[in-house]
Structure formats: C-alpha cells, structure tokens
Protein backbone atom coordinates (compact mmCIF):
# COMPACT_ATOMS: atom_id res chain seq x y z
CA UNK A 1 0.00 0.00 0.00
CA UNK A 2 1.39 3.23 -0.62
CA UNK A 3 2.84 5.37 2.19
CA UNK A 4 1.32 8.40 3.88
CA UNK A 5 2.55 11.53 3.76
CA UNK A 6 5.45 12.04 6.49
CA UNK A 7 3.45 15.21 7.74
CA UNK A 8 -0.19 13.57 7.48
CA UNK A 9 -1.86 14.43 10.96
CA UNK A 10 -3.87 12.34 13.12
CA UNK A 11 -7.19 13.72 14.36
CA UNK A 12 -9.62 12.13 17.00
CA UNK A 13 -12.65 10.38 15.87
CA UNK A 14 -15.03 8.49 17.80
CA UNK A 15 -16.72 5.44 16.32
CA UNK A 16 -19.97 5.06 14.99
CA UNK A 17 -19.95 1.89 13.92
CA UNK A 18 -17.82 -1.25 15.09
CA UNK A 19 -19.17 -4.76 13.25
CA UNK A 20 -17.78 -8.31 13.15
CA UNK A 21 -18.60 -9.08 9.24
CA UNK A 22 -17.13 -12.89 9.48
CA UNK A 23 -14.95 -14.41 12.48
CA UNK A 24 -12.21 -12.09 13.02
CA UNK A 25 -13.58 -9.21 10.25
CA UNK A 26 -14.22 -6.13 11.39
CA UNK A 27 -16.19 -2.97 9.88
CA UNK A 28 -15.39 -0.18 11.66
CA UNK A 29 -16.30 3.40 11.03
CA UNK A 30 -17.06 7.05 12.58
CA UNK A 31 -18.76 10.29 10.89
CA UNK A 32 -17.26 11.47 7.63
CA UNK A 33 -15.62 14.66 8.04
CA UNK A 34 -13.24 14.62 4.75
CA UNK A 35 -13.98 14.09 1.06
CA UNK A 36 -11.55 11.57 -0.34
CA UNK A 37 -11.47 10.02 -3.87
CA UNK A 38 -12.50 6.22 -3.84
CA UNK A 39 -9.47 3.94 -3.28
CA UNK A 40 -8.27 5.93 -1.29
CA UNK A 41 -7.01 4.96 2.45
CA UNK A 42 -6.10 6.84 5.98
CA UNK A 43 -4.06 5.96 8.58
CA UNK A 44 -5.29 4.71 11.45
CA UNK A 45 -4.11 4.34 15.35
CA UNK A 46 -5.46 3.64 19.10
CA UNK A 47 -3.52 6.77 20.45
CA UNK A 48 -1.22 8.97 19.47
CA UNK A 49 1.96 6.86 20.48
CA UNK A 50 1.65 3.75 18.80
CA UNK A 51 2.71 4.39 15.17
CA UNK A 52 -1.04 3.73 13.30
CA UNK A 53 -1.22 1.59 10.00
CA UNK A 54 -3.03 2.08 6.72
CA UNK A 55 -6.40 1.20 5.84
CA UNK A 56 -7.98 1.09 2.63
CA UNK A 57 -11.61 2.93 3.13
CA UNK A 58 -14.22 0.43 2.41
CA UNK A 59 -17.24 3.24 2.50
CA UNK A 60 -18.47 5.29 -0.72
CA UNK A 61 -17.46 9.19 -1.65
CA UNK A 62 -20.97 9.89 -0.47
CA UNK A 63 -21.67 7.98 2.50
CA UNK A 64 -22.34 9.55 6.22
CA UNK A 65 -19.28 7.44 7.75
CA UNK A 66 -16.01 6.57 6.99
CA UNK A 67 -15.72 2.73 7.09
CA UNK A 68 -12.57 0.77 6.82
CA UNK A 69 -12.40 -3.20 6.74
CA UNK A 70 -9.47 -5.30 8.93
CA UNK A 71 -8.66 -8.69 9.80
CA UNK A 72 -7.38 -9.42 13.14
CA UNK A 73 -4.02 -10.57 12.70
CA UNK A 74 -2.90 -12.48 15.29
CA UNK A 75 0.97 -11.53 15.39
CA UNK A 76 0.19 -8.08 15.28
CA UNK A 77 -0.71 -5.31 17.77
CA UNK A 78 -3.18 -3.24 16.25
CA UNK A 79 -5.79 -5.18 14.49
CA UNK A 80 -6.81 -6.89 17.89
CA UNK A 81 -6.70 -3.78 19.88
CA UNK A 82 -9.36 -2.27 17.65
CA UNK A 83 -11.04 -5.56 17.74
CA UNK A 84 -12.25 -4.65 21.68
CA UNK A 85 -12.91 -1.21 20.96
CA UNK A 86 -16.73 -0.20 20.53
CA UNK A 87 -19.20 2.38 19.23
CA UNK A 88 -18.65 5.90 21.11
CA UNK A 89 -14.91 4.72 21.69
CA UNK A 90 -12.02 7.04 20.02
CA UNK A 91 -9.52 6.02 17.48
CA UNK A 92 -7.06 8.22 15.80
CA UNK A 93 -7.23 8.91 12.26
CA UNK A 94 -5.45 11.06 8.90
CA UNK A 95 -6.63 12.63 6.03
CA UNK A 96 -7.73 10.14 3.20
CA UNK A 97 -4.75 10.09 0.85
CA UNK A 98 -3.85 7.73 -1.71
CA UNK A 99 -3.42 7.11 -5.64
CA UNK A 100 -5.28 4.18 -6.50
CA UNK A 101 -8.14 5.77 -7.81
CA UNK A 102 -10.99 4.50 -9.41
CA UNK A 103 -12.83 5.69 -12.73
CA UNK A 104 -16.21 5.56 -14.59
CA UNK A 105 -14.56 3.93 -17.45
CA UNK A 106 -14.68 0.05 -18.04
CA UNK A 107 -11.78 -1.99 -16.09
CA UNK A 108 -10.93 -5.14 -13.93
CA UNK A 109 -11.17 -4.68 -10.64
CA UNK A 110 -8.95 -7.57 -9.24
CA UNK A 111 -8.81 -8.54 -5.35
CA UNK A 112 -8.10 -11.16 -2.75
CA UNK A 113 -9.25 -11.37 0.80
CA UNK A 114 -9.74 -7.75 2.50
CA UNK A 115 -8.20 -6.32 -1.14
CA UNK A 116 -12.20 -6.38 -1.54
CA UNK A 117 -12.32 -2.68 0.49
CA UNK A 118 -11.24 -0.17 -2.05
CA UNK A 119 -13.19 -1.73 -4.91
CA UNK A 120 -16.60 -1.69 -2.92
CA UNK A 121 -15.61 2.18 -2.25
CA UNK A 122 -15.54 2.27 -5.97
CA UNK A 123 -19.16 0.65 -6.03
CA UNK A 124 -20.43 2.58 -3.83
CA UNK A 125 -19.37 5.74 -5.46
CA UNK A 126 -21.10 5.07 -8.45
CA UNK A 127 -18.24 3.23 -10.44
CA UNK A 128 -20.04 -0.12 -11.04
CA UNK A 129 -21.19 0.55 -14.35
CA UNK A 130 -18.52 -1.56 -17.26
CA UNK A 131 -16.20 -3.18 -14.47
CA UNK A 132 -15.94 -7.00 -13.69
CA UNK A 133 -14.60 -7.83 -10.23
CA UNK A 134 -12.78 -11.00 -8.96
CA UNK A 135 -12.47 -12.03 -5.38
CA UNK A 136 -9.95 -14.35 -4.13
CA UNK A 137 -10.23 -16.04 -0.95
CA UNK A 138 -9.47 -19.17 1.09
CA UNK A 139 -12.55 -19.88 2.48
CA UNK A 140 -16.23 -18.95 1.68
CA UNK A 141 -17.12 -17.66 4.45
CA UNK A 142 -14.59 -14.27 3.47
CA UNK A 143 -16.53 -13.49 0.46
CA UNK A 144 -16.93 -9.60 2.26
CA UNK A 145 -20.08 -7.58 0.61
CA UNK A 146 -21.05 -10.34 -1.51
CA UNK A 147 -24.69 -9.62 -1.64
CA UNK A 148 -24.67 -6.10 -2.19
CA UNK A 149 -21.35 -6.97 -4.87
CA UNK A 150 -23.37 -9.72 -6.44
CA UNK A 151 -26.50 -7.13 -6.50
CA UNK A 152 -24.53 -4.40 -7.70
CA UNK A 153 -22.60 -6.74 -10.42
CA UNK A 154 -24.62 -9.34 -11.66
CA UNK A 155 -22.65 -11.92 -13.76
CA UNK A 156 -19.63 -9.86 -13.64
CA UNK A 157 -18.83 -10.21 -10.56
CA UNK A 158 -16.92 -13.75 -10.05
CA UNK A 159 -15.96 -15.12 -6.58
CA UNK A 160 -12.79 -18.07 -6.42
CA UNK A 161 -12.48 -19.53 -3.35
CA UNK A 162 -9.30 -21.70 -3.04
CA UNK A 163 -9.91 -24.22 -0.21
CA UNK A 164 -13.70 -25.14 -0.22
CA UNK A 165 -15.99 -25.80 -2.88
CA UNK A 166 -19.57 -24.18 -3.65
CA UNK A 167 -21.55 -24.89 -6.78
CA UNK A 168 -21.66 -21.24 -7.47
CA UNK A 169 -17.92 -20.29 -6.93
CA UNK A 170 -14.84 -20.95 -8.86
CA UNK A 171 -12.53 -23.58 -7.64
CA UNK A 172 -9.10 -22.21 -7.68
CA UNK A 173 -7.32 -18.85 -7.05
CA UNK A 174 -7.55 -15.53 -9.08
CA UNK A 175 -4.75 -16.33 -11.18
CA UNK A 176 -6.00 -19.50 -11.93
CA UNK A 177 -9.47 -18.06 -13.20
CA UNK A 178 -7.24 -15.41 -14.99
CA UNK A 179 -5.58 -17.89 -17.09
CA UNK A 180 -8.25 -19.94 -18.61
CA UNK A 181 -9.81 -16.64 -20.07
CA UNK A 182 -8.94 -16.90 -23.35
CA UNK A 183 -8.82 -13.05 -24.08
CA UNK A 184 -8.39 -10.22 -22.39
CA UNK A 185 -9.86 -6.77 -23.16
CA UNK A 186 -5.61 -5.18 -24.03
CA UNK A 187 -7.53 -1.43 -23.76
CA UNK A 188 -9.17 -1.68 -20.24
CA UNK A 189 -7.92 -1.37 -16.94
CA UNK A 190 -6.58 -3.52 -14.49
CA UNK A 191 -6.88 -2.75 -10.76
CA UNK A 192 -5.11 -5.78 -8.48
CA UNK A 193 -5.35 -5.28 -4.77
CA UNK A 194 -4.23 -7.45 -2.43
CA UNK A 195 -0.75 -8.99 -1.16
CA UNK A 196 2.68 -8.73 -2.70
CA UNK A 197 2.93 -11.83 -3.44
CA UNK A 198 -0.52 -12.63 -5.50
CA UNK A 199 -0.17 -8.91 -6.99
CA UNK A 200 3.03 -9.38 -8.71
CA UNK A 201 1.83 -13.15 -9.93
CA UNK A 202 -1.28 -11.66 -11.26
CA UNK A 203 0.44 -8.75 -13.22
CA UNK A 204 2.43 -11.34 -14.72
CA UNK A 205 0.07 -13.36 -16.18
CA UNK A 206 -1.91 -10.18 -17.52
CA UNK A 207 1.45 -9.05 -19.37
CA UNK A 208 1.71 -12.42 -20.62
CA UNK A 209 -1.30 -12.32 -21.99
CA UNK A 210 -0.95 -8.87 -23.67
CA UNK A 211 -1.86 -6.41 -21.20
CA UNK A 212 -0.17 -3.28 -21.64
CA UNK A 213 2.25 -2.32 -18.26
CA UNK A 214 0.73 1.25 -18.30
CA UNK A 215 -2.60 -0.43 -18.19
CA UNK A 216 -2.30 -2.41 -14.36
CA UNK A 217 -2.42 -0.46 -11.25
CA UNK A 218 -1.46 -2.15 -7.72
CA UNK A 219 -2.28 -1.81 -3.78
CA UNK A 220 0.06 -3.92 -1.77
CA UNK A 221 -1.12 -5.25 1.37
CA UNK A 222 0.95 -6.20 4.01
C-alpha cells in the first residue's frame, strides 16, 4: 500500500460503527468529516503513540461514515486492539490520501481477501457501471459484501475460493481463473489489490497475456 505523507496528521474520531462481518472481520467506522477520492485509504491508530497503520476505506465518496475493513491478525498489535474497541470509543485517524483511484470507465477490478475494500468504495461511489470484479479467498465464508457486490454486479462479478468448494464459486485462485480466459480486453484497466505476493503473480500473467504495463495499477497489502 502506498505510504502516507510524512506530515499527514492524526485527528480524533469516535466510532460510529464497530461490526464483526465474518470471524475475526471487522467494519469499523465514525462520521465522515473529509472528502476523499474512492481507493483511497487513511491511517489509522489507538492513540497517538503507537505508530497507526493504513487502511484502505471500504465506504463510498458519499456515505455519512467513513468505514474501513481489517482482519485481526494475530501476530500483530493493532488489528486486535481495535477488535475490543466499541461504538462511542475514540480512534485516531489522517486525512484520506492515496493514488489508486478509481474511474467511470470500463476496467478489472482484481482482489483477494480484504483487497475487496477499495473496490466496494468504488461501487459505492457510483463506479459499477462496465467493471468486472474478482475475489480471491481461502474460504467462503470471506466473500466480504457479496450480496450487495453480487446485486450491484450481476454476472460480472466472479468469486474463487481456493480451499472449499460451492456450486456457485470458482474452484481455484484468481490467477487460476485469470488464465483460462482466453482473451483479455488489451484497452481496459486492471486494478489488483491485495498482497505482494498474489499482486506481482497476477500482473504477470496479464502481461503475458498482452496487457499493456501502463494499463495495471497495484495496492500492496501487508
């Protein structure tokens, strides 16, 4: 993910909303007092000491709260520290910032397990319209936003789930899905979120199959 600003200032912002999604998902959010460009992110902290991390924003250009999605992660020290927290509690919070930006025109929008966030931001902002989504995850029960995605999408929206099987999802991983397509639209788009390691395989395979460079944009997770 890119890095903030070295001067971006952290503000105090008390949450409004605070939602296990799945087991160990969280939706978390508190009133929107910026406007920030969908795919954006902010960073995000307990206090003031602890140096805070960087969220992709998970909420739409026009929504009432600014929402963020996280997985606890069980070696770290954030993510389960905002896992207690709850509505009316503070958390610490920049400026959205950011360049991976979403656009009205057709494109890809490529993703694996909380990679989802920035892309629903798109949705919700009104990009929807020409864009086919793909969501990699392990298990089904990390398909985040799927009904409003699947409502949103229709038949261009495609889910792969890697480790358990579903008559309506794709057996196999992104890139797998990626390479049985036997074309690819070379003009369009490409938006991959997700971690380094699945975003550099996946922008592979697209230049091997005759995407232009100029035409992928990543968001590493980490």
């Amino acid at each position: 993910m890119n890095p903030a600003p070295s001067n971006t200032e952290l503000s105090k912002e008390t949450l409004t909303r605070h939602e296990e999604i799945s087991p160990g998902v969280f939706v978390i959010g508190f009133r929107r007092t910026h406007d920030f460009k969908p795919g954006q992110a902010i960073k995000l902290g307990i206090d003031t000491k602890i140096p805070p991390r960087i969220y992709s924003i998970c909420s739409g250009a026009q929504d009432d709260e600014l929402c963020v999605l996280f997985n606890i992660k069980t070696d770290g020290f954030l993510t389960p520290k905002l896992a207690e927290l709850q509505v009316d509690d503070c958390v610490y919070a920049s400026a959205p910032y950011g360049t991976f930006l979403g656009t009205d025109a057709p494109a890809w929008w490529i993703a694996t397990g909380t990679g989802i966030a920035p892309f629903r931001s798109m949705l919700r902002s009104g990009m929807k319209e020409n864009k086919v989504l793909l969501h990699g995850v392990r298990h089904l029960n990390q398909f985040y936003f799927s009904d409003e995605l699947a409502e949103a999408l229709g038949t261009h929206y495609h889910r792969c789930c890697s480790a358990e099987n579903d008559p309506s999802v794709y057996a196999g991983r992104v890139i797998a899905f990626l390479a049985e397509q036997d074309s690819l639209p070379k003009e369009q788009r490409y938006y991959i979120c997700g971690q380094a390691t699945m975003a550099v395989e996946t922008r592979d395979l697209l230049i091997e199959k005759g995407i232009p460079f100029g035409n992928i944009v990543t968001e590493i997770y980490f």
